[in-house]
Protein backbone atom coordinates (compact mmCIF):
# COMPACT_ATOMS: atom_id res chain seq x y z
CA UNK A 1 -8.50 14.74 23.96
CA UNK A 2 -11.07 11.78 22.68
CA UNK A 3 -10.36 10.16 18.94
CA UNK A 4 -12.43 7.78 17.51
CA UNK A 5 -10.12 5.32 15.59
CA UNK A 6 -11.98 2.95 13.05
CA UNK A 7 -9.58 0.37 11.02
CA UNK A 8 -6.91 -0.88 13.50
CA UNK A 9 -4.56 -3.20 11.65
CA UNK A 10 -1.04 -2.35 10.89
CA UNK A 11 -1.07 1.60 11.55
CA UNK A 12 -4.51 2.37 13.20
CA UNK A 13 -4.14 -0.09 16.45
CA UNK A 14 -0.71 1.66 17.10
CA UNK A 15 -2.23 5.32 16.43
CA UNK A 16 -4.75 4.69 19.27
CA UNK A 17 -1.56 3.26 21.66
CA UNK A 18 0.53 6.43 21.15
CA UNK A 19 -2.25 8.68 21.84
CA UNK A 20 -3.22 6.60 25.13
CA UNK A 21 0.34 6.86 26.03
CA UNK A 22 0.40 10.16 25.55
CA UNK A 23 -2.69 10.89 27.85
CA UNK A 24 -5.47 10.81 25.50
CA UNK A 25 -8.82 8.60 25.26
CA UNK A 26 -9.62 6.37 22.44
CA UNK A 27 -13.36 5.11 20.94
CA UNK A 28 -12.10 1.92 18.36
CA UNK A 29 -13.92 -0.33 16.08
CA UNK A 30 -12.75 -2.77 13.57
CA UNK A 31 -14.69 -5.60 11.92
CA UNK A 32 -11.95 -8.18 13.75
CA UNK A 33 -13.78 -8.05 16.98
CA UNK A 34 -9.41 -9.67 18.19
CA UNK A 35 -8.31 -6.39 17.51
CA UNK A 36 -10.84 -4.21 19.46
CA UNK A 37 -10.27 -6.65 22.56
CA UNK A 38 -6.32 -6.17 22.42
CA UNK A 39 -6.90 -2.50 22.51
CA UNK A 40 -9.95 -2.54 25.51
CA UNK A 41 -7.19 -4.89 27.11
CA UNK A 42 -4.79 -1.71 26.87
CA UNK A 43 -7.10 0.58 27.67
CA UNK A 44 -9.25 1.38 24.73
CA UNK A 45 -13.33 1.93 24.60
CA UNK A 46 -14.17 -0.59 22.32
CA UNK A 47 -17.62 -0.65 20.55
CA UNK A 48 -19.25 -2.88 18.09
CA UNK A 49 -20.32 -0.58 15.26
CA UNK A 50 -20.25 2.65 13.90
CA UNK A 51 -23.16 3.87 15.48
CA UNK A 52 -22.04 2.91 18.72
CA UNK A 53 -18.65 4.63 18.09
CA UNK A 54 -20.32 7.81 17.20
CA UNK A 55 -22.39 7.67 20.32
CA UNK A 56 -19.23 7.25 22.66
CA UNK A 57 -17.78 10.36 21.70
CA UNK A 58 -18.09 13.73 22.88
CA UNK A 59 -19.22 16.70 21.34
CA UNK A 60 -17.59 18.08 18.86
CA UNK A 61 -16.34 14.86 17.94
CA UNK A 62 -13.70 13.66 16.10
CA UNK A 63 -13.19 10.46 14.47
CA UNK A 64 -10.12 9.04 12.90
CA UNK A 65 -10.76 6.10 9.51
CA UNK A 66 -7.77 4.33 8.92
CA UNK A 67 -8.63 2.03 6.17
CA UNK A 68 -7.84 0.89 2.76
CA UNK A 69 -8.41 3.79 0.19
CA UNK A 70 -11.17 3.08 -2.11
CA UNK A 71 -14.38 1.46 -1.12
CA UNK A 72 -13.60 0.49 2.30
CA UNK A 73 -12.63 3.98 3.14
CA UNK A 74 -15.38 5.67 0.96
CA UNK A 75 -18.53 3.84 2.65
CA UNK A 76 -17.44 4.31 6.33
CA UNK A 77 -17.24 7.93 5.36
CA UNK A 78 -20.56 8.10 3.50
CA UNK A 79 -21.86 5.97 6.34
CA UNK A 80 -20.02 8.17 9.11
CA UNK A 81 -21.57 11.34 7.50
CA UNK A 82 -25.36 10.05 8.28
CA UNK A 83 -24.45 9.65 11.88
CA UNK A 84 -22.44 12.66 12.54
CA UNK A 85 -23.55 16.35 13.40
CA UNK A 86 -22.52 19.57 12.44
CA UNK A 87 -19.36 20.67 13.90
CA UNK A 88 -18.06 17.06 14.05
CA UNK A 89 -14.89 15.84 12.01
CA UNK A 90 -13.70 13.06 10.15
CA UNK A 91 -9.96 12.23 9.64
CA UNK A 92 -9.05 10.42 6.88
CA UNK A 93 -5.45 9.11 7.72
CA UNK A 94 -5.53 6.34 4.91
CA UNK A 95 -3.81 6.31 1.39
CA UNK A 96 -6.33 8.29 -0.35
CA UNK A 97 -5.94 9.97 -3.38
CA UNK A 98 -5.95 13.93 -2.95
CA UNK A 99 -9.47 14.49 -5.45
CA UNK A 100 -11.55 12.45 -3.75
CA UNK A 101 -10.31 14.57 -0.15
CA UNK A 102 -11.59 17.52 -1.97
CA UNK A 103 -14.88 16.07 -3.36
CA UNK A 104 -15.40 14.50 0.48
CA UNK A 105 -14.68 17.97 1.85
CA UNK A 106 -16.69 20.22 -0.05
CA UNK A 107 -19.82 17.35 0.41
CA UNK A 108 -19.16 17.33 3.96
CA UNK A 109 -19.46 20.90 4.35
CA UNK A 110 -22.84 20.66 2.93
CA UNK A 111 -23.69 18.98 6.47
CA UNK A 112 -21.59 21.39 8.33
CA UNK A 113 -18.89 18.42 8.99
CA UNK A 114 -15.45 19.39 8.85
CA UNK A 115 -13.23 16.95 6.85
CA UNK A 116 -9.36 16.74 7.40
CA UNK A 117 -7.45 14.00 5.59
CA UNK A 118 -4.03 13.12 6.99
CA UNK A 119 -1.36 11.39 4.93
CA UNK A 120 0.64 9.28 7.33
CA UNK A 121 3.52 8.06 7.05
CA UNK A 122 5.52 5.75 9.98
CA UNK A 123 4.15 2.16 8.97
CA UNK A 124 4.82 -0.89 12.00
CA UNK A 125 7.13 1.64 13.73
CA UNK A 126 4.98 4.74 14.21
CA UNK A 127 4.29 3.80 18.29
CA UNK A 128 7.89 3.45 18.76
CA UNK A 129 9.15 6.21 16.28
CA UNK A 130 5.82 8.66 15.98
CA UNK A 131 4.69 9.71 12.78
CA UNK A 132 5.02 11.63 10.30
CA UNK A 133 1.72 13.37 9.34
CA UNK A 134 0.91 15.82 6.12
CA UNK A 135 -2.59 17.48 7.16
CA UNK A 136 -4.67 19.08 4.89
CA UNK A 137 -8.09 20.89 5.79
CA UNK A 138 -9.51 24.11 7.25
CA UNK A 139 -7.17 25.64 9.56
CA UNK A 140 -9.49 26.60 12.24
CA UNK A 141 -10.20 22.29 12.56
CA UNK A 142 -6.71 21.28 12.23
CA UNK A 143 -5.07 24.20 14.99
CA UNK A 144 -8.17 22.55 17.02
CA UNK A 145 -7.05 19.10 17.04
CA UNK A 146 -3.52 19.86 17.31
CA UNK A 147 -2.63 18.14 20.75
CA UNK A 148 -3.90 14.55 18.65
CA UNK A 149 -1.29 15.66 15.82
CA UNK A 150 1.72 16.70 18.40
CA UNK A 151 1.28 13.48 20.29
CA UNK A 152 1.49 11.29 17.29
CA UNK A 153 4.35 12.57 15.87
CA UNK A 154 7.96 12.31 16.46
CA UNK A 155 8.89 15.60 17.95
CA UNK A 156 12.05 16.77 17.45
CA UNK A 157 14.31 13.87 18.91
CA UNK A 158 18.50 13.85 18.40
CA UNK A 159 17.98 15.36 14.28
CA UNK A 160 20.45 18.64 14.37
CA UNK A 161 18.09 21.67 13.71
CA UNK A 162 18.32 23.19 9.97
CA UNK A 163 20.68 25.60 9.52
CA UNK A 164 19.43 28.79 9.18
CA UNK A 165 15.52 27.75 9.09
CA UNK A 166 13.32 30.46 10.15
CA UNK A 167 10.04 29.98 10.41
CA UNK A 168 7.25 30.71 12.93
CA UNK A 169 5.52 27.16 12.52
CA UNK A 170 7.21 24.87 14.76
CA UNK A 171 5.53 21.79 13.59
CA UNK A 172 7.48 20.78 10.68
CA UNK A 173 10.60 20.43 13.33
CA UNK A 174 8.21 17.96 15.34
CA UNK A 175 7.58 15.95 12.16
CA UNK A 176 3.92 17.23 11.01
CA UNK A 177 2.71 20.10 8.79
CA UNK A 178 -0.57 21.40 7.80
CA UNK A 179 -0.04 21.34 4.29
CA UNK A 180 -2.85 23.32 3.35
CA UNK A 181 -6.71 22.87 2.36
CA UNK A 182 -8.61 19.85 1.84
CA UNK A 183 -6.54 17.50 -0.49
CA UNK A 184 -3.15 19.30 0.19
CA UNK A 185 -2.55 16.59 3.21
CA UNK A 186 -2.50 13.43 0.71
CA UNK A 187 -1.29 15.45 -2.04
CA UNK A 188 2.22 15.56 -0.61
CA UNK A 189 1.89 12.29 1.24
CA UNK A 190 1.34 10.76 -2.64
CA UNK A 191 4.96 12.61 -4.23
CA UNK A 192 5.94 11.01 -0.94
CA UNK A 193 5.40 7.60 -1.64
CA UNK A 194 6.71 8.13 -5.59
CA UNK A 195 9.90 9.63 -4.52
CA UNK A 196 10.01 6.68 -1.89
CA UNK A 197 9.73 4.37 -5.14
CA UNK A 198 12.17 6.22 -6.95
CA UNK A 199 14.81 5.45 -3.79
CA UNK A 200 13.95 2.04 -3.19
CA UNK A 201 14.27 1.29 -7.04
CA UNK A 202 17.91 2.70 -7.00
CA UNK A 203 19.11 1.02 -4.09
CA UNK A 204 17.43 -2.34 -5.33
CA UNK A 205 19.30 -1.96 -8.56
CA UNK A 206 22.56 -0.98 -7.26
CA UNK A 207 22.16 -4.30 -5.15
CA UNK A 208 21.25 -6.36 -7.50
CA UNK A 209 24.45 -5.33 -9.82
CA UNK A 210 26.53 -6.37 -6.52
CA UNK A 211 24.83 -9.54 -6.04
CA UNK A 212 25.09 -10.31 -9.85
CA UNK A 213 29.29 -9.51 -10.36
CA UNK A 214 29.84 -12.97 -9.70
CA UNK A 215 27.97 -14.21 -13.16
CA UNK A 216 29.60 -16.32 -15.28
CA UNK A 217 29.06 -13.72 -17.81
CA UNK A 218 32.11 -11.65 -17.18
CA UNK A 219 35.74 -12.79 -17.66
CA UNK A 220 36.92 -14.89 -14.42
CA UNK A 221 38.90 -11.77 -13.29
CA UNK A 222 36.20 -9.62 -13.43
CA UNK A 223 34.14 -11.62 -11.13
CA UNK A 224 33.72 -10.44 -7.48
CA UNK A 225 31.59 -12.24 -4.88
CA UNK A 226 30.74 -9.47 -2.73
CA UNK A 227 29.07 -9.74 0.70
CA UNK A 228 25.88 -7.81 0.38
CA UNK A 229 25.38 -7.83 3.59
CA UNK A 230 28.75 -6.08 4.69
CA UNK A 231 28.00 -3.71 2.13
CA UNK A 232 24.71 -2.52 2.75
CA UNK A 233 26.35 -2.32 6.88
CA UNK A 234 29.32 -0.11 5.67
CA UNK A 235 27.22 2.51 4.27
CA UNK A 236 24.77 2.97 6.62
CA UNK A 237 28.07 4.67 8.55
CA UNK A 238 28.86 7.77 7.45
CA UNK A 239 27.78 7.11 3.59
CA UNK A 240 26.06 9.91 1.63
CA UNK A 241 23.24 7.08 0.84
CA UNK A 242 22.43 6.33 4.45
CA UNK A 243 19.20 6.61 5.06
CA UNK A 244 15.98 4.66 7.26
CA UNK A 245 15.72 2.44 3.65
CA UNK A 246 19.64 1.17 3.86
CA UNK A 247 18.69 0.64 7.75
CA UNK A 248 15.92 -2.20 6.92
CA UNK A 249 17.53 -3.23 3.34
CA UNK A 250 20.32 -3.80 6.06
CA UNK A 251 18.04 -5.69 8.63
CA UNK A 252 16.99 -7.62 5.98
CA UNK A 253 20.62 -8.84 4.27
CA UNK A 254 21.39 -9.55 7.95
CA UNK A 255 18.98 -12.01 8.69
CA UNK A 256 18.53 -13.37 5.26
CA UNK A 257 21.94 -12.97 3.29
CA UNK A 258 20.10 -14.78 0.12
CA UNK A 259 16.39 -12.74 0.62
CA UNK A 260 15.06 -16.56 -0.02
CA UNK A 261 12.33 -15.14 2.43
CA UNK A 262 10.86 -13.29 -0.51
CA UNK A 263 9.34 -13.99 -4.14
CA UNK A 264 10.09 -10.38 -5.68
CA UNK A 265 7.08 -9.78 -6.09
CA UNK A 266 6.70 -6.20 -5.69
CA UNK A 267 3.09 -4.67 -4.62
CA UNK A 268 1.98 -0.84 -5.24
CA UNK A 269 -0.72 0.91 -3.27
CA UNK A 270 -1.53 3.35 -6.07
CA UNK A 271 0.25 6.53 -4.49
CA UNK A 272 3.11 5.78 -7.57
CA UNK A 273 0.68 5.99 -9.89
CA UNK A 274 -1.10 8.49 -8.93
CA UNK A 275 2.15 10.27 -8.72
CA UNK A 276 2.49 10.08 -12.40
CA UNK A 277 -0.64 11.38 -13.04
CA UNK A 278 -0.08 14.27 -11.26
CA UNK A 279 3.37 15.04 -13.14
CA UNK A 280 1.50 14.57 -16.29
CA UNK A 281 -1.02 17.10 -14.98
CA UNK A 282 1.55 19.58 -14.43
CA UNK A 283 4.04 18.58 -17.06
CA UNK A 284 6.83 18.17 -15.34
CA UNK A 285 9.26 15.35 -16.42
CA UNK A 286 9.82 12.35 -13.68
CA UNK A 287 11.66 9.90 -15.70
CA UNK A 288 13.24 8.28 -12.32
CA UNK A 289 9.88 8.14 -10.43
CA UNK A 290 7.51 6.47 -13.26
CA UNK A 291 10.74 4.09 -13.98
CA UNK A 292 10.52 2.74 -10.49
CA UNK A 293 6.18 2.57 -11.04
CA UNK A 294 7.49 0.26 -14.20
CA UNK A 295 9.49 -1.68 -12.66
CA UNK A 296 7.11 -2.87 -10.02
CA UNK A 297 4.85 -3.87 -12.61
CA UNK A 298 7.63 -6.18 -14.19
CA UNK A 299 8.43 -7.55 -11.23
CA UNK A 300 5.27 -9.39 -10.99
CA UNK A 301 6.65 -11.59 -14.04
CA UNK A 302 10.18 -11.79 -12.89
CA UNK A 303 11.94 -11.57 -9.33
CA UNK A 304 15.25 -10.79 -9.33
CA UNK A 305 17.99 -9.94 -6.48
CA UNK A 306 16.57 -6.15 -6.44
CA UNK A 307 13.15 -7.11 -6.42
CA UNK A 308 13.48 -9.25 -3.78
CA UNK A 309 15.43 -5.74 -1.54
CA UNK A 310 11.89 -3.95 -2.86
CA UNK A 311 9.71 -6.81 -0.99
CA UNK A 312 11.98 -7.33 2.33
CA UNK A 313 12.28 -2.59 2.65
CA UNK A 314 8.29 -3.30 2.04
CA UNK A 315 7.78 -5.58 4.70
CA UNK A 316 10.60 -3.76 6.64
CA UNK A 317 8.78 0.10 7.21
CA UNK A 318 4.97 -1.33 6.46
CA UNK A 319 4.83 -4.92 7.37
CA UNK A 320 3.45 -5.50 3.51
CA UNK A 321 3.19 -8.82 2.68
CA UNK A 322 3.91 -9.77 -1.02
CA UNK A 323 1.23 -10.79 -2.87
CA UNK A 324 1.29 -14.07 -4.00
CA UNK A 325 1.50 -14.58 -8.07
CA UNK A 326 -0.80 -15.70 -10.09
């Protein structure tokens, strides 16, 4: 099949090289004319605006934004929508929060464009380990484009089949689901992302006690100086906490024992917050997953040991660079 890809930084570059690999053609834009080249290079179509990406395609086409949620994302849409016809599709694989999806959706229809957002999640490692996708949108659109989906994702790989799953949707065993309609996609990418906050908070903590049981504060035989590093190893083998997050924190001890490489300085997208919102909607309690929205907000003030394991699992699974303070 064809995809138009437009935003090609960390995730959207290496969206267009799975599919390619896969045996699928790709339409790309981005405003860094570098990262269109390195794609035409691997065998991309590259264009130099919107319009021109639109006119590349084939009918019905399909075209895939992979930008920043907010403005960024909202104009190329808007924009996208006055170039597009009826029957077309636009993919929004971004961060964005599950409202606007259904606002864009039900406008889109107006113009007899079908709207399917996408809530991704694989980061710097999705052409090596696929990715795992949350669709919402209309059925009928989604079972269309399901040969994009299927070669993006993981597939099933060496991970032991449930026991006792029956179900007569294979896709959730390949790594993608189609959540439901418009919204439903990013919806359960977002509890996603605040139950990734909640995990990422405890093992921060729970490292930063073990880097700290050397303080002067406790009596002299209470004082261990632990290697972090060995620790974080041990239970990524055969530990009840192992997990892809112990794998980087891991990566990260290894190469930098002291995490000097980072400020502590811990970043959020939104998805955390928007978590909370969501709980407060529905009133159900999340005292773990709004702690670990907090604490990224103090960290900005003060970086500590566990701050410092938020920033390096950050940079680990998205490549996010901490944001300097002011």
């Amino acid at each position: 099949m064809q995809l138009g890809i437009i935003g090609l930084g960390r995730m959207g570059g290496n969206i267009a090289r799975r599919l390619m690999l896969n045996g699928h053609t790709t339409v790309v834009y981005d405003r860094n004319t570098a990262f269109i080249e390195n794609l035409v290079a691997e065998g991309s179509t590259g264009v130099a605006d919107l319009p021109a990406l639109v006119a590349g395609l084939t009918k019905p086409r399909a075209v895939w934004v992979m930008l920043p949620a907010g403005a960024p994302t909202e104009d190329t849409i808007n924009t996208l929508s006055t170039l597009l016809e009826a029957g077309d599709t636009i993919i929004d694989g971004g961060n964005t929060n599950y409202k606007d999806d259904i606002r864009r959706a039900r406008t889109l229809a107006e113009k007899g464009l079908h709207y399917i957002d996408v809530g991704t999640s694989g980061g710097v490692w999705g052409l090596e380990r696929g990715y795992c996708m949350m669709i919402g949108g209309d059925a009928e659109t989604v079972q269309r484009l399901d040969p994009l989906f299927a070669a993006l994702a993981p597939g099933m790989g060496d991970i032991p089949r449930t026991k006792d799953r029956k179900s007569d949707d294979h896709r959730a065993e390949h790594g993608y689901i189609h959540a439901g309609p418009a919204g439903a996609g990013h919806f359960v990418k977002m509890i996603h992302n605040g139950i990734e906050y909640g995990m990422m908070a405890a093992f921060a903590e729970g490292f930063d006690i073990l880097k700290t049981k050397s303080s002067e504060r406790l009596p002299e035989d209470q004082r261990f100086d632990l290697n972090v590093a060995d620790i974080a190893e041990v239970w990524r083998r055969g530990s009840v906490v192992s997990s892809w997050l112990l794998d980087l924190t891991a990566d990260a001890l290894a190469s930098d024992p002291k995490l000097d490489g980072f400020s502590g300085s811990v970043a959020d997208s939104g998805e955390g917050q928007w978590t909370i919102e969501a709980a407060m909607e529905q009133a159900v309690p999340v005292p773990v997953l709004s702690n670990s929205l907090f604490s990224r907000y103090r960290s900005r003030g003060q970086g500590t040991f566990g701050d410092k394991i938020l920033s390096a699992q950050r940079f680990g699974f998205g490549g996010h660079v901490e944001t300097p303070k002011k």
